[in-house]
Protein backbone atom coordinates (compact mmCIF):
# COMPACT_ATOMS: atom_id res chain seq x y z
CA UNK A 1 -76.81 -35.80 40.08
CA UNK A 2 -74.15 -35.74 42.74
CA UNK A 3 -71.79 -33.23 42.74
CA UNK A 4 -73.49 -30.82 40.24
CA UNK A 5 -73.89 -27.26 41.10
CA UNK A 6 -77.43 -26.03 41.10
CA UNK A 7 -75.88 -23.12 39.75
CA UNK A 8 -75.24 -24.23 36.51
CA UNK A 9 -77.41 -22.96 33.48
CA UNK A 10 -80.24 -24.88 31.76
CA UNK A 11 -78.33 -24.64 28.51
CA UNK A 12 -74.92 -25.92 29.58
CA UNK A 13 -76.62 -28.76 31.68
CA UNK A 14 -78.08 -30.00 28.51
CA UNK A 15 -75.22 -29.94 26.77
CA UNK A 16 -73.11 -32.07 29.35
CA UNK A 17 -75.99 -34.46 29.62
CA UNK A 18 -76.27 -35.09 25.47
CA UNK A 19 -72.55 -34.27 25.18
CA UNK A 20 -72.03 -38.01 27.26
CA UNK A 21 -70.74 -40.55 24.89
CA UNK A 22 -73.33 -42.77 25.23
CA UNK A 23 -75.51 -39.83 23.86
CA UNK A 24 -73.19 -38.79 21.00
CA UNK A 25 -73.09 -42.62 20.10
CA UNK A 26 -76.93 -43.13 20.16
CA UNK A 27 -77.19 -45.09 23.20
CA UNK A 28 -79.24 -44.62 26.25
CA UNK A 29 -78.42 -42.41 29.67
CA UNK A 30 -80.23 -42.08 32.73
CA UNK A 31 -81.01 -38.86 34.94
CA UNK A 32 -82.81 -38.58 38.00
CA UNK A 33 -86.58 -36.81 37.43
CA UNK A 34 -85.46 -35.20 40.83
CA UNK A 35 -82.46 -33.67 39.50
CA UNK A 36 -84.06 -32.33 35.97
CA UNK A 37 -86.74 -30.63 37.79
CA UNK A 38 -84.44 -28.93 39.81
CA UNK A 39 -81.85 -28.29 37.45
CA UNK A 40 -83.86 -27.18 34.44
CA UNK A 41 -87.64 -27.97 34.77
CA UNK A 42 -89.57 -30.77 33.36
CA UNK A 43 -91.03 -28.53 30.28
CA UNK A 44 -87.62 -27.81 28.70
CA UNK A 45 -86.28 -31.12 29.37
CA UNK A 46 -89.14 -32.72 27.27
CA UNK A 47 -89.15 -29.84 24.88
CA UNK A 48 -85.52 -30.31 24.17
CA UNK A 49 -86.39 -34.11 23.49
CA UNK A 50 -88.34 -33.76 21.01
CA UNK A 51 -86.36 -30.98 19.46
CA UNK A 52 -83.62 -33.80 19.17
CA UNK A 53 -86.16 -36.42 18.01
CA UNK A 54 -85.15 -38.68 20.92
CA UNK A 55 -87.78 -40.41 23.43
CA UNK A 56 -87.90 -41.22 26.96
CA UNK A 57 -89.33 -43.05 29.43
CA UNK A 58 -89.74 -42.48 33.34
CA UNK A 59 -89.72 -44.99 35.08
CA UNK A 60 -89.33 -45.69 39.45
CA UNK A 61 -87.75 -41.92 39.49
CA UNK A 62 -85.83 -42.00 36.48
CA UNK A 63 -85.96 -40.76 32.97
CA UNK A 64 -84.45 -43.12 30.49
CA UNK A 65 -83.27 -41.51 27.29
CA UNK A 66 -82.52 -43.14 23.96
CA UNK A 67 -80.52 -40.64 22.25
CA UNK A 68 -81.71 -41.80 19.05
CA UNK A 69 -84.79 -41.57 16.72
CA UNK A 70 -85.60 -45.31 16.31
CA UNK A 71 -89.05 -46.34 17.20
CA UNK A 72 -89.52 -47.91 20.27
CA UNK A 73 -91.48 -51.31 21.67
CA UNK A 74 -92.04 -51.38 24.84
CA UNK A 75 -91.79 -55.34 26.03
CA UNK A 76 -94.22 -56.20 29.60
C-alpha cells in the first residue's frame, strides 16, 4: 500500500479499506498480505472478515476480498 503511513491505526485502516466503493457496493478489492501484516496483523484482518461475513482468498501475495456474503466456487 504505497503511500500509507505505518502510523495509521488498525481501526481507521479498516475502515478506509471497506469504506472503498467497490466494498460498500459488494464487489471485490485487493490488499497486499505484506501490507496487512504490517499495518494491522493477520489475526484482526481475518477476524474482522468474518465479523462482516465476507471471505477471502490469498493468492501469489495477495488477499482477495469479496465484500459480500454470497457463497463462493472456486473454478481450477
Amino acid at each position: 500500500m504505497h503511500g500509507v503511513s505505518v502510523h495509521i491505526s488498525p481501526e481507521r485502516w479498516l475502515r478506509q479499506m471497506f469504506s472503498a466503493q467497490a466494498a460498500r457496493d459488494g464487489g471485490v478489492i485487493r490488499r497486499q498480505v505484506q501490507d496487512v501484516e504490517r499495518l494491522i496483523g493477520r489475526d484482526l484482518f481475518e477476524s474482522e472478515l468474518r465479523r462482516r461475513g465476507y471471505c477471502a482468498v490469498e493468492n501469489a501475495g495477495q488477499y482477495v476480498v469479496f465484500c459480500n456474503a454470497e457463497p463462493l466456487r472456486l473454478i481450477k
